[in-house]
Protein backbone atom coordinates (compact mmCIF):
# COMPACT_ATOMS: atom_id res chain seq x y z
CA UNK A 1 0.00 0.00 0.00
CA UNK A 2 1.76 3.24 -1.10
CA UNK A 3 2.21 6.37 1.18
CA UNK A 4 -0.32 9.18 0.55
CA UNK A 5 1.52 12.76 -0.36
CA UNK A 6 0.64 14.17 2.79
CA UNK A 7 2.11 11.40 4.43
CA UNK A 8 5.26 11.46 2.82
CA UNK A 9 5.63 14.99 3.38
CA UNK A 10 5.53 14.27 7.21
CA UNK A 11 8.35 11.77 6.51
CA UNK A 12 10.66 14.18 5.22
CA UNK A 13 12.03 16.03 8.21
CA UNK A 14 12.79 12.70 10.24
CA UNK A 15 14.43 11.79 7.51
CA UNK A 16 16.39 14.87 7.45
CA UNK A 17 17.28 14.56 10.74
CA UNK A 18 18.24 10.96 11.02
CA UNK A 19 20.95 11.95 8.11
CA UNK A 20 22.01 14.65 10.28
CA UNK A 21 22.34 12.71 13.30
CA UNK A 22 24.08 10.37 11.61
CA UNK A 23 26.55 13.17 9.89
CA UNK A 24 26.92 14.41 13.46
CA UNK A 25 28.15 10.97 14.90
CA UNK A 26 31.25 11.27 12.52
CA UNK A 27 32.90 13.87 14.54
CA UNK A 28 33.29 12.57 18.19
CA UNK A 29 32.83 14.90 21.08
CA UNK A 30 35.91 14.64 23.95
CA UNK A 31 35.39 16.58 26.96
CA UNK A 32 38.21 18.64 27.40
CA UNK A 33 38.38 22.28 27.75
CA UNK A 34 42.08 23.69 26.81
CA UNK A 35 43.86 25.33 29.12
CA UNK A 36 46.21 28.19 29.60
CA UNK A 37 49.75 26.98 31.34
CA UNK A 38 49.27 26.91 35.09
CA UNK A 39 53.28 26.45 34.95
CA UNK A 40 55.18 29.34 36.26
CA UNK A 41 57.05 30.28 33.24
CA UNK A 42 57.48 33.86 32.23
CA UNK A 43 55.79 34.96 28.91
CA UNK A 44 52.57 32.70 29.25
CA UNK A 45 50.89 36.04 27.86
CA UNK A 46 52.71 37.75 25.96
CA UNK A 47 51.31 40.79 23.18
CA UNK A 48 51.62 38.23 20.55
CA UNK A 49 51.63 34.74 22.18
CA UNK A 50 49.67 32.48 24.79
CA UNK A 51 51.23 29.29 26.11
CA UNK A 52 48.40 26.40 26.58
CA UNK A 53 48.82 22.79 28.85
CA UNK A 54 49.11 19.93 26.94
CA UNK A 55 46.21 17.85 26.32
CA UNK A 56 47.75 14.68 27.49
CA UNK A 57 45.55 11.35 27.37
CA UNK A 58 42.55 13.08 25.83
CA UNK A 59 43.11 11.34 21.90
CA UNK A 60 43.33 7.88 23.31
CA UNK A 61 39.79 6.70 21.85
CA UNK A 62 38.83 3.66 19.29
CA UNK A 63 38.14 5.17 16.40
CA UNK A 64 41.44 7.76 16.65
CA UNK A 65 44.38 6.27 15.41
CA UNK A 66 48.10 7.28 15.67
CA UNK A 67 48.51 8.68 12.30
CA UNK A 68 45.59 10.80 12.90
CA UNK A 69 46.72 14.46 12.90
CA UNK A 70 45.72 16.18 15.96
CA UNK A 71 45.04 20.46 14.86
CA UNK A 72 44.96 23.21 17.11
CA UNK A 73 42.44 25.68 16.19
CA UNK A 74 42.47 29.32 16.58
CA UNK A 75 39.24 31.86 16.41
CA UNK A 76 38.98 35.08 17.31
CA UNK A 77 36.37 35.13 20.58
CA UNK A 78 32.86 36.53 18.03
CA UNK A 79 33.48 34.42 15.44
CA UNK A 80 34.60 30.79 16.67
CA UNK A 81 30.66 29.53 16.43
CA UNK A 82 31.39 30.04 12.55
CA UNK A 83 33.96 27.43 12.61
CA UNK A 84 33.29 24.63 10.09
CA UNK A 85 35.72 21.72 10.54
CA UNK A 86 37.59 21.22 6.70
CA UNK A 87 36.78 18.06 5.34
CA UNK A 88 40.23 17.69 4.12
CA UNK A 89 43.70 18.99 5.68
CA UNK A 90 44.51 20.08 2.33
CA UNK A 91 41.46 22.76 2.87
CA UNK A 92 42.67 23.30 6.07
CA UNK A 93 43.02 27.56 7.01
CA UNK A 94 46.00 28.83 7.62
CA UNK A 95 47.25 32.38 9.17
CA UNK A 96 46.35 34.48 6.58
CA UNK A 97 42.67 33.55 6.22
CA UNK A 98 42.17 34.56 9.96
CA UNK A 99 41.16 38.56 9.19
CA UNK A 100 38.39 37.14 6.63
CA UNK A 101 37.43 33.70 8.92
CA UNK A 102 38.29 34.04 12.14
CA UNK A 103 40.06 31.16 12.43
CA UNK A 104 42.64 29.28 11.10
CA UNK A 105 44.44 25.65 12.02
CA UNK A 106 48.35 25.10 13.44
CA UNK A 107 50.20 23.39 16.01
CA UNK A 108 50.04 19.86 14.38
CA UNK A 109 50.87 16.49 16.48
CA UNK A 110 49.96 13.27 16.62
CA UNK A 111 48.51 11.50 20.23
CA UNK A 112 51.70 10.00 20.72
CA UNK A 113 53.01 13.45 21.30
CA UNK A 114 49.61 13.57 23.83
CA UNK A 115 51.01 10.36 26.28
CA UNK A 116 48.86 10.47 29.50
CA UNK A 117 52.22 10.41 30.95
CA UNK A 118 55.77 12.32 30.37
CA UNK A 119 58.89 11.97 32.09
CA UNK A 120 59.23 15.01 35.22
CA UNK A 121 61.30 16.78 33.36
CA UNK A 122 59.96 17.71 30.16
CA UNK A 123 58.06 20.32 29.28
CA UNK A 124 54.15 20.17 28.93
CA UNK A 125 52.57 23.20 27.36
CA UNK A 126 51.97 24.40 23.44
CA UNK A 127 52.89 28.52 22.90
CA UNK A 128 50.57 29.47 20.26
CA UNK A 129 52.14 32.41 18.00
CA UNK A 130 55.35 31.26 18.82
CA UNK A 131 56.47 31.04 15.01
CA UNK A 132 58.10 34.34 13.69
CA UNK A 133 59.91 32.36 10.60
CA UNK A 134 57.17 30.91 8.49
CA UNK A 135 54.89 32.50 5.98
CA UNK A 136 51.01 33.05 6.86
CA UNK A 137 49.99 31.64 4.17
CA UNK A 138 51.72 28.11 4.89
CA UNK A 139 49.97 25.21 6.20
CA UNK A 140 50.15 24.95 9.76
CA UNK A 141 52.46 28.09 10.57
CA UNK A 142 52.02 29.20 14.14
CA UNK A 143 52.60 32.69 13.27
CA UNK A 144 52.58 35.44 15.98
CA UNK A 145 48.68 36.49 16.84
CA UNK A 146 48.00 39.96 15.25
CA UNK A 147 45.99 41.88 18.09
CA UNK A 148 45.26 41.40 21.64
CA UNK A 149 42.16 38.86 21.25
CA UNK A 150 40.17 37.80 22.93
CA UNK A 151 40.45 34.20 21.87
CA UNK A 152 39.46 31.04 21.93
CA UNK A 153 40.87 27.23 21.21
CA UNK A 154 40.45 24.04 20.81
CA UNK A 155 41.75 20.98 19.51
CA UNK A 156 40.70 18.76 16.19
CA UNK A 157 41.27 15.63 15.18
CA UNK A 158 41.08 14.67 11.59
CA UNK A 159 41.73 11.80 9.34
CA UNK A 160 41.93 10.90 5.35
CA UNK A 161 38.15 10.41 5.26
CA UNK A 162 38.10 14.03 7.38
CA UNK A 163 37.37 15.17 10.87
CA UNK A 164 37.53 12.43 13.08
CA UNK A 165 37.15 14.57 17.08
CA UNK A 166 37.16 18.04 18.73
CA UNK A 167 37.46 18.87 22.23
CA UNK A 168 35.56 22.08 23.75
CA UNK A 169 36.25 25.33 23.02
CA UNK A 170 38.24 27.17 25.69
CA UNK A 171 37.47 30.27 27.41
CA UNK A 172 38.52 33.52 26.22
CA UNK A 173 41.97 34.57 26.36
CA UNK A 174 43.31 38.13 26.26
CA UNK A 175 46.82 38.94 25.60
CA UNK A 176 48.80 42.06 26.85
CA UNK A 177 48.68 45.10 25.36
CA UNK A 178 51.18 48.11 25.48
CA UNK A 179 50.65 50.04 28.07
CA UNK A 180 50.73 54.06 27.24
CA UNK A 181 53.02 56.20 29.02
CA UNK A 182 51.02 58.06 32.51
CA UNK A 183 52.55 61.26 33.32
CA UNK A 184 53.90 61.39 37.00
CA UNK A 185 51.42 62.52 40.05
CA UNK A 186 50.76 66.30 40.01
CA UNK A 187 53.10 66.55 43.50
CA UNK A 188 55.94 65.24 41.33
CA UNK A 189 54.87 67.47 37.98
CA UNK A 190 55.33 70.57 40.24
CA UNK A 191 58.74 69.56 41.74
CA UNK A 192 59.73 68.75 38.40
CA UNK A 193 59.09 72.03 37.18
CA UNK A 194 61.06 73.88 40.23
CA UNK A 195 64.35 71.66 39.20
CA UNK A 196 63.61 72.54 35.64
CA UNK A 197 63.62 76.09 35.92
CA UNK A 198 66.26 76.26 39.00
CA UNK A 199 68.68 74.18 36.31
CA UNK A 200 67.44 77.10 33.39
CA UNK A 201 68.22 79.94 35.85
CA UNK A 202 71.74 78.34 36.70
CA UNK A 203 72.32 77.73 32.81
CA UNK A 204 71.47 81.27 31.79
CA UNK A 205 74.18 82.79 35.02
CA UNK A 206 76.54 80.62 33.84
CA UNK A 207 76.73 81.48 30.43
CA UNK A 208 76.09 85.27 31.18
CA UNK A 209 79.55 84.65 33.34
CA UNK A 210 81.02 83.07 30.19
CA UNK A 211 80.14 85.95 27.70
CA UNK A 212 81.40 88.61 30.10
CA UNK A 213 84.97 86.72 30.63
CA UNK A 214 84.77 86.45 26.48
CA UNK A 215 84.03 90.08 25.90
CA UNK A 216 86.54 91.43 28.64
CA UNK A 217 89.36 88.80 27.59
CA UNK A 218 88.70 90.27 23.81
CA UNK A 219 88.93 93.98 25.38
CA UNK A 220 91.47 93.38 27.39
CA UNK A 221 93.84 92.08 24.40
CA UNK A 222 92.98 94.45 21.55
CA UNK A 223 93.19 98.02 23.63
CA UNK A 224 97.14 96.21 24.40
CA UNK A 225 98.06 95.56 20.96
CA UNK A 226 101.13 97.51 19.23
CA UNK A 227 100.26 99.12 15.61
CA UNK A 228 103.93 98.66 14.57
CA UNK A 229 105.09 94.92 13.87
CA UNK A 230 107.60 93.35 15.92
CA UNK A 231 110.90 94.89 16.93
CA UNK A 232 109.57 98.28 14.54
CA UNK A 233 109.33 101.58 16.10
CA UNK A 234 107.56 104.61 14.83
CA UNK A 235 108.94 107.84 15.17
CA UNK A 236 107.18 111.06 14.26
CA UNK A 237 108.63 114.53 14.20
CA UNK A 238 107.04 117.77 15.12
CA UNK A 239 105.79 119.81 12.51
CA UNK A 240 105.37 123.57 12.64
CA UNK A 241 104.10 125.28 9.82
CA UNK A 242 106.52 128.30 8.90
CA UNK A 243 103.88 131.07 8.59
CA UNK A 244 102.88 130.58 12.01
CA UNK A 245 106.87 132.41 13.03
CA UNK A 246 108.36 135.23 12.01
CA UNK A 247 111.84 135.65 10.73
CA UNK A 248 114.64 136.51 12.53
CA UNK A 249 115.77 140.52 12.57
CA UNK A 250 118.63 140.21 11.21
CA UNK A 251 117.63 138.95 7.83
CA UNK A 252 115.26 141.25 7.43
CA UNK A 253 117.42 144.21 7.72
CA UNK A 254 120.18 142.57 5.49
């Protein structure tokens, strides 16, 4: 007995959303929410980089295998509920899709890079943005983070067949940012300004002091200068004009 049309349009959505459901199985959930480093290492926030714990012993499930690579991604805090796991790594994002996404892929690994245990004196955390050598646009490059954020991570799992697990997302994370420069208390200001113009008044005596010792050394050594050159001596006789004297008596008679 066939379906009426009516009927079979009341099919349709469970239909739908047994194919979803079944699309949605695919991609196993792990509940683990990344962390930043509780280590105390210096530069776990830096302006450009975060460091992050190691998700050790969260990959070791059935259907994830060791060749599986494990991704860490990145999305900016208002955009990482637009994330849509690639279907291939080859479609992965990389750095310089995140102004246009919001996201991107990097950091890598495998779980056997993930043990549940480490030796004591090795190193557990991932510093995202750590990467100042490789190109944005490369696959995987853990290039420096361009503002201060927020953001927020977590990691995926994918296959050959595509994405195989994800854990949560973590919570936001905000980076430093450069602080600007305060000017000092208004106490300090004002002493400031007294030494300031104390040092100008001291400046100005002592280079009225040194222009007086200039212009008095330069006085002093021109008005004792000789016109005549070295070793010459200038003589000058006295001259009487002759109409100014009358001549002698005698001549006059003669």
């Amino acid at each position: 007995m066939g379906l009426g049309r009516g009927q079979s349009v009341l099919l349709v959505p469970p239909v739908l959303l047994l194919i979803c459901l079944r699309l949605g199985t695919g991609l196993e959930h792990i509940n683990c929410v990344p962390q930043l480093s509780s280590a105390t290492l210096a530069g776990t926030l830096t302006q450009s980089t975060f460091t992050l714990e190691q998700p050790r012993g969260q990959f070791s499930h059935l259907n994830i295998s060791d060749l599986d690579p494990i991704w860490l991604v990145v999305a900016h805090s208002n955009a990482f509920r637009n994330f849509t796991a690639p279907q291939r790594v080859e479609d992965s994002p990389v750095p310089a899709d995140f102004p246009q996404r919001g996201y991107y892929l990097t950091l890598m690994a495998n779980r056997a890079l993930y043990p549940s245990s480490q030796p004591g004196n090795q190193l557990r955390v991932l510093r995202v943005g750590n990467d100042t050598s490789c190109l944005p646009t490369t696959r995987g490059c853990n290039h420096p983070l361009p503002g201060p954020g927020p953001y927020r991570v977590k990691f995926l799992v994918m296959s050959d067949k595509g994405p195989v697990a994800e854990t949560e997302w973590s919570n936001d994370t905000h980076l430093l940012q450069a602080e600007a420069f305060q000017a000092a208390p208004g106490s300090r200001s004002a002493g400031a300004v007294v030494i300031i113009a104390l040092l100008s008044v001291l400046v100005s005596v002592l280079l009225s002091v040194l222009l007086t010792l200039l212009i008095y050394s330069c006085y002093d050594t021109c008005g004792s200068t000789s016109i005549s050159g070295q070793g010459e001596s200038v003589c000058m006789r006295r001259y009487k004009p002759h109409h100014l004297f009358s001549p002698p008596q005698a001549e006059l008679g003669s």
